[in-house]
PDB file of N, CA and C in Angstrom:
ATOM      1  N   UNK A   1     -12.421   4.894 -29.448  1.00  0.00           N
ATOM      2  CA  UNK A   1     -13.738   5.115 -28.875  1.00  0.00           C
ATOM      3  C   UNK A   1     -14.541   3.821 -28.927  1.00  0.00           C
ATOM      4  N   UNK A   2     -15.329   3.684 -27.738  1.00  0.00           N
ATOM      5  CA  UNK A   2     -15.957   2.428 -27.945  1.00  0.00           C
ATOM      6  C   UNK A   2     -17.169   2.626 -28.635  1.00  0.00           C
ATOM      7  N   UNK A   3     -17.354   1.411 -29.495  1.00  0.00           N
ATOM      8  CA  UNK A   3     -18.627   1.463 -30.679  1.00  0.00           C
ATOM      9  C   UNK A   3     -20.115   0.540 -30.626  1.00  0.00           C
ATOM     10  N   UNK A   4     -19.660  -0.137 -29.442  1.00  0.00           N
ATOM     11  CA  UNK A   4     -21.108  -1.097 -29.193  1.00  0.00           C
ATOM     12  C   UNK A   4     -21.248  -0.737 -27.214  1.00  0.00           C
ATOM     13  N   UNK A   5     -22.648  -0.795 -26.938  1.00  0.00           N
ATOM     14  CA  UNK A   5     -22.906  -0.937 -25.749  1.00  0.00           C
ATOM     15  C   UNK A   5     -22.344  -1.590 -24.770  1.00  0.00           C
ATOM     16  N   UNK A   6     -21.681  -2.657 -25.101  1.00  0.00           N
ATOM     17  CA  UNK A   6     -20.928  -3.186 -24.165  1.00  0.00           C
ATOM     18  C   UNK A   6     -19.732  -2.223 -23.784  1.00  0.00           C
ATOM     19  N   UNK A   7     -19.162  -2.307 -25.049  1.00  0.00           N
ATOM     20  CA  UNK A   7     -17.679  -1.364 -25.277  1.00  0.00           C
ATOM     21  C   UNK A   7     -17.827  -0.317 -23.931  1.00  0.00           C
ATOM     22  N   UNK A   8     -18.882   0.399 -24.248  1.00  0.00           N
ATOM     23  CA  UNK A   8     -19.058   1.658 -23.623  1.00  0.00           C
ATOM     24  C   UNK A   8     -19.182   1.425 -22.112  1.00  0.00           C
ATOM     25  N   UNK A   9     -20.342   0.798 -21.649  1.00  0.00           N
ATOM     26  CA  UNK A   9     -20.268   0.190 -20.455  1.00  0.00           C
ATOM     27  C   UNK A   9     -19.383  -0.275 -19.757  1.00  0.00           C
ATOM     28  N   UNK A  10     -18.006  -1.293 -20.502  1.00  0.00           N
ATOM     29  CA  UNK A  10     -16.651  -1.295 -19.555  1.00  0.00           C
ATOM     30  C   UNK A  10     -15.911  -0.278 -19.931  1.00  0.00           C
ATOM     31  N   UNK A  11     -15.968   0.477 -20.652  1.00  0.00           N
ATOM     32  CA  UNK A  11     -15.404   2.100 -20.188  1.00  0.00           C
ATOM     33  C   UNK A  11     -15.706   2.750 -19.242  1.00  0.00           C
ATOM     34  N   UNK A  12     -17.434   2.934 -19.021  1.00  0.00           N
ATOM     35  CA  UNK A  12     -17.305   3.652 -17.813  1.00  0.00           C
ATOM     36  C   UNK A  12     -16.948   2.611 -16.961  1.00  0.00           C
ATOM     37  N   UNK A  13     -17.092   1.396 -16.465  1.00  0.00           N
ATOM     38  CA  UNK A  13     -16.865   0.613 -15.497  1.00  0.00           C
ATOM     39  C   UNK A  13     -15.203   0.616 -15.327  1.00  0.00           C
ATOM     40  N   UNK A  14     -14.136   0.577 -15.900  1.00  0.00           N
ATOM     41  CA  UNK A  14     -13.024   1.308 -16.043  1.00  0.00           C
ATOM     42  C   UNK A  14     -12.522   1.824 -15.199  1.00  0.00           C
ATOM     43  N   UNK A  15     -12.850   3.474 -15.868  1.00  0.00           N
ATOM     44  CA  UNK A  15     -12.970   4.560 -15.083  1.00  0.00           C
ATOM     45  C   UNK A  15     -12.701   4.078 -13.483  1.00  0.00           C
ATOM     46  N   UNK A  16     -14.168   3.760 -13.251  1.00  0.00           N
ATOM     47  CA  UNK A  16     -14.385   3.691 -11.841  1.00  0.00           C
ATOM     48  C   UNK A  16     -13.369   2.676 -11.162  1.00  0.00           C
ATOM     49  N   UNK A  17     -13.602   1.316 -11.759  1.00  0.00           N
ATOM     50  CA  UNK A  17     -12.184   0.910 -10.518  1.00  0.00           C
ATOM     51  C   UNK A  17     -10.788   1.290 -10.770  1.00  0.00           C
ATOM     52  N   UNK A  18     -10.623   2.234 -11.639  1.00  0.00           N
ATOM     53  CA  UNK A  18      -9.403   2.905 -12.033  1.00  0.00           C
ATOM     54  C   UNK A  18      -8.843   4.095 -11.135  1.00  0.00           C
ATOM     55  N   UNK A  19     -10.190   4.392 -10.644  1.00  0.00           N
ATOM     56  CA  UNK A  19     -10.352   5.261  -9.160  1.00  0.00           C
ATOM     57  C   UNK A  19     -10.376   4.907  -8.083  1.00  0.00           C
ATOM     58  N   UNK A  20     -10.589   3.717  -7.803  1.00  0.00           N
ATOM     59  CA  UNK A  20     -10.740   3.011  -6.651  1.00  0.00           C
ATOM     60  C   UNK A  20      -9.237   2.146  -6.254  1.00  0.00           C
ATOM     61  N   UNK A  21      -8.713   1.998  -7.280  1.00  0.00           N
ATOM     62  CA  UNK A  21      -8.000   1.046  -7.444  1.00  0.00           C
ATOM     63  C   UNK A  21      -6.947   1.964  -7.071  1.00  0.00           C
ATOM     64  N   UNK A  22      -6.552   3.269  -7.738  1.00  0.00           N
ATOM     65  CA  UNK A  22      -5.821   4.712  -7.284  1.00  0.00           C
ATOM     66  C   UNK A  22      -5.701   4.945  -5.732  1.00  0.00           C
ATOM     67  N   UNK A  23      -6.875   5.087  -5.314  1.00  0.00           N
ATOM     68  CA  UNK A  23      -6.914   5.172  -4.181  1.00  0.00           C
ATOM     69  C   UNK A  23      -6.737   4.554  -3.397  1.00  0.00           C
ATOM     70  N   UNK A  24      -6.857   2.978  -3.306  1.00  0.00           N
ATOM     71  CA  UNK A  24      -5.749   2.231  -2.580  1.00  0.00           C
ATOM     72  C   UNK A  24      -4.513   2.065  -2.776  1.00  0.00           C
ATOM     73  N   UNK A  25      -3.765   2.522  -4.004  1.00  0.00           N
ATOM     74  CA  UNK A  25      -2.481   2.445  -4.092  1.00  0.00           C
ATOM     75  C   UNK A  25      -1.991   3.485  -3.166  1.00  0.00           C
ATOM     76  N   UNK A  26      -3.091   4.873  -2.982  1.00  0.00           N
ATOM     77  CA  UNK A  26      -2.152   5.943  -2.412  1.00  0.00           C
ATOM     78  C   UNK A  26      -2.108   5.361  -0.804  1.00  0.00           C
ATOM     79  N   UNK A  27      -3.428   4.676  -0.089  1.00  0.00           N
ATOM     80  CA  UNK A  27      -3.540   3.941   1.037  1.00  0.00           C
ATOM     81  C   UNK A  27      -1.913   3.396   1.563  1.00  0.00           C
ATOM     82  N   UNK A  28      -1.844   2.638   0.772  1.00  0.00           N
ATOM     83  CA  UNK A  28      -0.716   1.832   0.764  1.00  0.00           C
ATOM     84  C   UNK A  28       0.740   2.722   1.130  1.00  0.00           C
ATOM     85  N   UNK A  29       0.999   3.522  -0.233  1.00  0.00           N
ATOM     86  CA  UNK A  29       2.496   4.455   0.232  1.00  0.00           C
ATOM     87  C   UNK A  29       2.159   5.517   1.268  1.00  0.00           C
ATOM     88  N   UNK A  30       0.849   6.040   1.991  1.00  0.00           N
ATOM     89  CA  UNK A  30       0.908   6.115   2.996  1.00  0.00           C
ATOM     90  C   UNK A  30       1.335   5.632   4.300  1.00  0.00           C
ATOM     91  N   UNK A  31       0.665   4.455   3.930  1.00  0.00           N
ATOM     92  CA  UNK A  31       1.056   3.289   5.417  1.00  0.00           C
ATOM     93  C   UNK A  31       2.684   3.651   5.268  1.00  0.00           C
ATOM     94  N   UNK A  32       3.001   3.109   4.131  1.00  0.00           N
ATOM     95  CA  UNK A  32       4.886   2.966   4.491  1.00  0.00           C
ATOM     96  C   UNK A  32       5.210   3.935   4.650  1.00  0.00           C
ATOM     97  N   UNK A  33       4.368   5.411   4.459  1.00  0.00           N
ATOM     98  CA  UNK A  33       5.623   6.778   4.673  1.00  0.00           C
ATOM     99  C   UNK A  33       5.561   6.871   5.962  1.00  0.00           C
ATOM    100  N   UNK A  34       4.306   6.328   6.657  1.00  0.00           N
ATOM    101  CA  UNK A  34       3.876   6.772   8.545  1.00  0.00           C
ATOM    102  C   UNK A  34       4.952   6.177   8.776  1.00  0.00           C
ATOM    103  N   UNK A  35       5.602   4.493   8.381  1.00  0.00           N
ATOM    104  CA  UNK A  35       6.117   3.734   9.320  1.00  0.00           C
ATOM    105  C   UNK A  35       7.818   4.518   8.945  1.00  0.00           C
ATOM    106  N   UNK A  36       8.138   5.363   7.739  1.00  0.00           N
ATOM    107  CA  UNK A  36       9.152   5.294   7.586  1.00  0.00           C
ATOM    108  C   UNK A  36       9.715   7.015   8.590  1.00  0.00           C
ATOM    109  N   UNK A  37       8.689   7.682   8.677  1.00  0.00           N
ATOM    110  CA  UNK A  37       8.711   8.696   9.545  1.00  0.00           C
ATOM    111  C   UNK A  37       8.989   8.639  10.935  1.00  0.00           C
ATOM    112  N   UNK A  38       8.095   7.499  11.129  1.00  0.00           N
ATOM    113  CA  UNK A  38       8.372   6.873  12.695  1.00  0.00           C
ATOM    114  C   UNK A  38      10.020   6.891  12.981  1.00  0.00           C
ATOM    115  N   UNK A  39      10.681   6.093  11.525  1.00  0.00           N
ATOM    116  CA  UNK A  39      12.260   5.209  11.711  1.00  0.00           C
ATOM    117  C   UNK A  39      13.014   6.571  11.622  1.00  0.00           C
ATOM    118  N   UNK A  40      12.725   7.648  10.907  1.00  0.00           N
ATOM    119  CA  UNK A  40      13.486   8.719  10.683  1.00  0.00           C
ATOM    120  C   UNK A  40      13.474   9.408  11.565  1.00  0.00           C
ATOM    121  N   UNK A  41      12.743   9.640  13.160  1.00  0.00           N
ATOM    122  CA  UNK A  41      12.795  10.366  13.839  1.00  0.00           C
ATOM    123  C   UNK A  41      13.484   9.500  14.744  1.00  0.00           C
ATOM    124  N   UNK A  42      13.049   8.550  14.522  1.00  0.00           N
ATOM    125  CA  UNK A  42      13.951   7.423  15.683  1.00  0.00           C
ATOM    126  C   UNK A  42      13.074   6.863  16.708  1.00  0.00           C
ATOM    127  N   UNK A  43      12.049   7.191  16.880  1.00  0.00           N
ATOM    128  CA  UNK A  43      10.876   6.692  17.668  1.00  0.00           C
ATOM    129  C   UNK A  43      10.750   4.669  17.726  1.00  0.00           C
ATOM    130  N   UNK A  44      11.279   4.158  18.223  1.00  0.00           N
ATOM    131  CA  UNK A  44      11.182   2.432  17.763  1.00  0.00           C
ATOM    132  C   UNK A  44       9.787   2.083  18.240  1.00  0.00           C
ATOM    133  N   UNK A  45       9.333   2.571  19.169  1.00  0.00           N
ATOM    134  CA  UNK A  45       7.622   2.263  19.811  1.00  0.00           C
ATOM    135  C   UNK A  45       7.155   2.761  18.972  1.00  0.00           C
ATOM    136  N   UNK A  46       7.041   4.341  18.148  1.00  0.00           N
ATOM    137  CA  UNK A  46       6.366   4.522  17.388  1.00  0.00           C
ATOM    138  C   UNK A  46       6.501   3.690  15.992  1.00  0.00           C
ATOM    139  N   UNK A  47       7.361   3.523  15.966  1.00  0.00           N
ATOM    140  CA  UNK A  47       7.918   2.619  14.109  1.00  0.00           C
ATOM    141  C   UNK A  47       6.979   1.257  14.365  1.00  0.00           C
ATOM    142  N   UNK A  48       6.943   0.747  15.699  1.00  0.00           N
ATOM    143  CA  UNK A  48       6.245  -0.494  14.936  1.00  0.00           C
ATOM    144  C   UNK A  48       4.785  -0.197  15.512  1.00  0.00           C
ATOM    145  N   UNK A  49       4.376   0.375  16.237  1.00  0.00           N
ATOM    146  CA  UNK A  49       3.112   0.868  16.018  1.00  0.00           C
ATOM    147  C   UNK A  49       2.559   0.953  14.520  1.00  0.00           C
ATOM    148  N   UNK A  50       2.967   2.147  14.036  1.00  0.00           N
ATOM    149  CA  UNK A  50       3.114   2.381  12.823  1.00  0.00           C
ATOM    150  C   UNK A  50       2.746   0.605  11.475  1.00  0.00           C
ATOM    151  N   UNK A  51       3.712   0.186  11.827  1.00  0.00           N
ATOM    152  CA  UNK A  51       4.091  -0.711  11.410  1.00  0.00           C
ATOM    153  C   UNK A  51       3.099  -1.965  11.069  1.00  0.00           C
ATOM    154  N   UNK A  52       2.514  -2.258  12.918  1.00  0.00           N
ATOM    155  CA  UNK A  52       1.665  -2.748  12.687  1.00  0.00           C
ATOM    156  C   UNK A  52       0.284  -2.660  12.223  1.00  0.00           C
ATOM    157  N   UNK A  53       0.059  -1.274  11.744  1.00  0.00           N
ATOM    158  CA  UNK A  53      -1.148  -0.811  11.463  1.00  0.00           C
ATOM    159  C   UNK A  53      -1.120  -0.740   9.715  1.00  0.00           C
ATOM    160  N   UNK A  54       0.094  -0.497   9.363  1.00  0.00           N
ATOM    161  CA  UNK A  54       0.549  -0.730   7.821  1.00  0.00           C
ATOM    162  C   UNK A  54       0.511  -1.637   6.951  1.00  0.00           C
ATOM    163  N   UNK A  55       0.502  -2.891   8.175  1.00  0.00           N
ATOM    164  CA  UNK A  55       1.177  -4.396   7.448  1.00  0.00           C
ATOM    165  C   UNK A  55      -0.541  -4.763   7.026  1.00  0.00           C
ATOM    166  N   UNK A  56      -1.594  -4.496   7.937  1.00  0.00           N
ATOM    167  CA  UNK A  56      -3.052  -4.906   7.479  1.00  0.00           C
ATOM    168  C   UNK A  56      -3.043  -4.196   6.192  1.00  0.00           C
ATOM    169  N   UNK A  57      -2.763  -2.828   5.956  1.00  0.00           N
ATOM    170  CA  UNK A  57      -3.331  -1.928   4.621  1.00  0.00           C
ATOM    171  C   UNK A  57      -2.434  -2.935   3.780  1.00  0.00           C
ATOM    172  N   UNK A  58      -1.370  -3.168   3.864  1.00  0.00           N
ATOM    173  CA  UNK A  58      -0.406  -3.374   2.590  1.00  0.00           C
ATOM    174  C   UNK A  58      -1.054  -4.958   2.498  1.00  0.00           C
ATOM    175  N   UNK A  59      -1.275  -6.264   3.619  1.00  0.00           N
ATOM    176  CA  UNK A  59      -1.627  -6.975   3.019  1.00  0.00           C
ATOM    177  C   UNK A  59      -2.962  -7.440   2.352  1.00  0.00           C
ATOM    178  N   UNK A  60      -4.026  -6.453   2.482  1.00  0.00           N
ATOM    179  CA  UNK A  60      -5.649  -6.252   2.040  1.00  0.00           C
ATOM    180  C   UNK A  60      -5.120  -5.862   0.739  1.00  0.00           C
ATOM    181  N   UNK A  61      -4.067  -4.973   0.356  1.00  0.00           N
ATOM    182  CA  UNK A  61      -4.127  -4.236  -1.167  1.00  0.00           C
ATOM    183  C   UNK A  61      -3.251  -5.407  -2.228  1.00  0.00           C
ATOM    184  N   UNK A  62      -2.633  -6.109  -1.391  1.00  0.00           N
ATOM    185  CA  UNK A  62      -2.043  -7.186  -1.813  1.00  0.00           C
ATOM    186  C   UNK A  62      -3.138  -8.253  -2.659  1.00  0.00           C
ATOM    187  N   UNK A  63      -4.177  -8.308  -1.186  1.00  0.00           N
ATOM    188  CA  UNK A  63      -4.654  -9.847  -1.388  1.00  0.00           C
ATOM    189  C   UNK A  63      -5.680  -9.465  -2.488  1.00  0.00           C
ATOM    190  N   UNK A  64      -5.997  -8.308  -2.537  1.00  0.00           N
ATOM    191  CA  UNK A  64      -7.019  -7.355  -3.864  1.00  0.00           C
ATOM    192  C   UNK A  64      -6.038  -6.990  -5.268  1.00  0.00           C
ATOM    193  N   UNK A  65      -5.173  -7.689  -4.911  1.00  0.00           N
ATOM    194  CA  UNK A  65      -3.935  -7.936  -6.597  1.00  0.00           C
ATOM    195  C   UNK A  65      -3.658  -5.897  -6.756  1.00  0.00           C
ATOM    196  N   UNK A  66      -4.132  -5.200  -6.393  1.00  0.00           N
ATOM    197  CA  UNK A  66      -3.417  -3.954  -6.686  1.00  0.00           C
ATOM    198  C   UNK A  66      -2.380  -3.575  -6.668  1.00  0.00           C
ATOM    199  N   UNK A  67      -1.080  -4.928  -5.865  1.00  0.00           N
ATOM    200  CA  UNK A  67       0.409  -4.195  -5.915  1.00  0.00           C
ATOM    201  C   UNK A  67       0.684  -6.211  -6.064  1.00  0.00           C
ATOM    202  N   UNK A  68       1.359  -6.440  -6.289  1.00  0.00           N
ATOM    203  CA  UNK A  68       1.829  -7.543  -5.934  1.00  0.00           C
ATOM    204  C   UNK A  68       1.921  -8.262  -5.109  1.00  0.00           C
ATOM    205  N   UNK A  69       1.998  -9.655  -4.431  1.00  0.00           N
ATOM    206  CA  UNK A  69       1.954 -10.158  -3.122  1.00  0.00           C
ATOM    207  C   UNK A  69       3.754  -9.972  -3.143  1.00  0.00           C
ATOM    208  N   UNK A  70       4.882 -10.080  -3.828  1.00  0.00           N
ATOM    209  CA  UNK A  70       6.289 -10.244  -3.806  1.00  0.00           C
ATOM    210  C   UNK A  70       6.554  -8.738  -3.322  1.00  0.00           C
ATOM    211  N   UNK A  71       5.873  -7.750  -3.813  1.00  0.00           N
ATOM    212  CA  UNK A  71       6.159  -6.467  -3.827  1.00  0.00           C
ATOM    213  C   UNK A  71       6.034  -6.027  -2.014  1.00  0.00           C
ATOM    214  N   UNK A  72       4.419  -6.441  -2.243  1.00  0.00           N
ATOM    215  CA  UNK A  72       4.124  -6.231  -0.731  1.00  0.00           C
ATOM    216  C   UNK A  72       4.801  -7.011   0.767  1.00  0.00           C
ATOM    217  N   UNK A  73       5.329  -7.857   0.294  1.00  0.00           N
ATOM    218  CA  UNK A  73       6.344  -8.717   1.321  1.00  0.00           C
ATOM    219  C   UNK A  73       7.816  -7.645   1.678  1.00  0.00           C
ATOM    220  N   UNK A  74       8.137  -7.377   0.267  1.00  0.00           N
ATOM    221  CA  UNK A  74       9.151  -6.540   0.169  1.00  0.00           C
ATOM    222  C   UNK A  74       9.736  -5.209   0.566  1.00  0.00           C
ATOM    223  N   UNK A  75       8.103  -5.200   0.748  1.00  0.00           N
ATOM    224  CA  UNK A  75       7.598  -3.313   1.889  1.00  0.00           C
ATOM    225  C   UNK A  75       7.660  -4.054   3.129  1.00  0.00           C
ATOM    226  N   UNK A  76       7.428  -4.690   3.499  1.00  0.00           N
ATOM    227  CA  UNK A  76       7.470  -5.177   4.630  1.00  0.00           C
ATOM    228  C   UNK A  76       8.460  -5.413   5.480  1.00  0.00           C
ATOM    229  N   UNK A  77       9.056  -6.466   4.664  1.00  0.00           N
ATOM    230  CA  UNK A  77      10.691  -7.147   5.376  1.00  0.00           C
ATOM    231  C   UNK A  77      11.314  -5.567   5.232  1.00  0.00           C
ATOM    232  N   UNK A  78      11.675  -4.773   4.546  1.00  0.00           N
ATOM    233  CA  UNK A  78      12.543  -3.518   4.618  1.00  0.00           C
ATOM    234  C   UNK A  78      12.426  -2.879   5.740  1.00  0.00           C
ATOM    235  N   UNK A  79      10.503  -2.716   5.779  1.00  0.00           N
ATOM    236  CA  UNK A  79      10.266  -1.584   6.664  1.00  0.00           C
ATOM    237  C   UNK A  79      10.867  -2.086   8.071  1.00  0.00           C
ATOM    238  N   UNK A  80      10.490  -3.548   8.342  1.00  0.00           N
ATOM    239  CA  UNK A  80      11.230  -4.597   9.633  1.00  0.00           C
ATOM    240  C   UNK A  80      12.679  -4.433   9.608  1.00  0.00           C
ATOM    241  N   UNK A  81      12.802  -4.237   9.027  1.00  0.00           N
ATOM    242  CA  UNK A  81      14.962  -4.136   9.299  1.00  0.00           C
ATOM    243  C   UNK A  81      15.085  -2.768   9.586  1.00  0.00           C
ATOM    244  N   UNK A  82      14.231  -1.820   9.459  1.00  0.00           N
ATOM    245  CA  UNK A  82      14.359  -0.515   9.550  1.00  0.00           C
ATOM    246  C   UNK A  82      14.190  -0.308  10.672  1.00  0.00           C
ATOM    247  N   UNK A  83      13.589  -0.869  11.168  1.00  0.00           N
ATOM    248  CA  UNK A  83      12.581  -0.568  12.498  1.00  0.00           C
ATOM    249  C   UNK A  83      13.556  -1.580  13.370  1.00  0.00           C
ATOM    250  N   UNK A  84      14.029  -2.329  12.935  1.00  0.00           N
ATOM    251  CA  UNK A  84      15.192  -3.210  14.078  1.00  0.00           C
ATOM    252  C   UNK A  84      16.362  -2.643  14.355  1.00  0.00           C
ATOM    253  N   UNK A  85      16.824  -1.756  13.323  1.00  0.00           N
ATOM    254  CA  UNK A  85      18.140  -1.079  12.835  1.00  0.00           C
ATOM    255  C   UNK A  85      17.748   0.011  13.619  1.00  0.00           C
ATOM    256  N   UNK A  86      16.806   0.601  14.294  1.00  0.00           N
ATOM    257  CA  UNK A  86      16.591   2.073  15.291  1.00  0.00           C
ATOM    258  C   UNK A  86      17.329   1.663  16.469  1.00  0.00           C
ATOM    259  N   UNK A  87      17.636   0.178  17.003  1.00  0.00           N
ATOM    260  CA  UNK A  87      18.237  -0.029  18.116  1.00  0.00           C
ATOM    261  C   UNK A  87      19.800  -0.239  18.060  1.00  0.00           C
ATOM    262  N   UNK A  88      20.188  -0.327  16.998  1.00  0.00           N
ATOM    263  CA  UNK A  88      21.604  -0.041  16.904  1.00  0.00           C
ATOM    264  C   UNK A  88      22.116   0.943  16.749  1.00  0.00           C
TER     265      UNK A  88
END
């Protein structure tokens, strides 16, 4: 438990971007489930539609340190081979 005013104050402050911070993570595995739905139905216009609307969320949550910049490259290049691999 925190014991001085400060303490307490970045507890609740915490909290809150602990919520915020949540909620862009879920942002994020959204984007990739749209683009990966797109690849699973087979849609290639829709996949990079998709795709390109994903790559802004994933690299804003990136450049805000909430996932990694290596991580977020890594959603990326996959989701791109996925989406190239609908034409074979």
């Amino acid at each position: 438990m925190a014991n001085s005013a400060q303490a307490r104050k970045r507890a609740r402050q915490a909290v809150v971007a602990r919520e915020h911070n949540a909620s862009l993570r879920t942002q994020f595995r959204t984007a990739v489930k749209k683009v990966l739905k797109a690849v699973q139905v087979g849609d290639k216009a829709a996949a990079q539609e998709a795709f390109k609307a994903s790559v802004s969320v994933i690299d804003r949550i990136a450049d805000k340190k909430i996932v990694h910049k290596n991580k977020a490259a890594r959603h990326k290049s996959r989701l791109s081979a996925k989406i190239k691999a609908i034409a074979a």
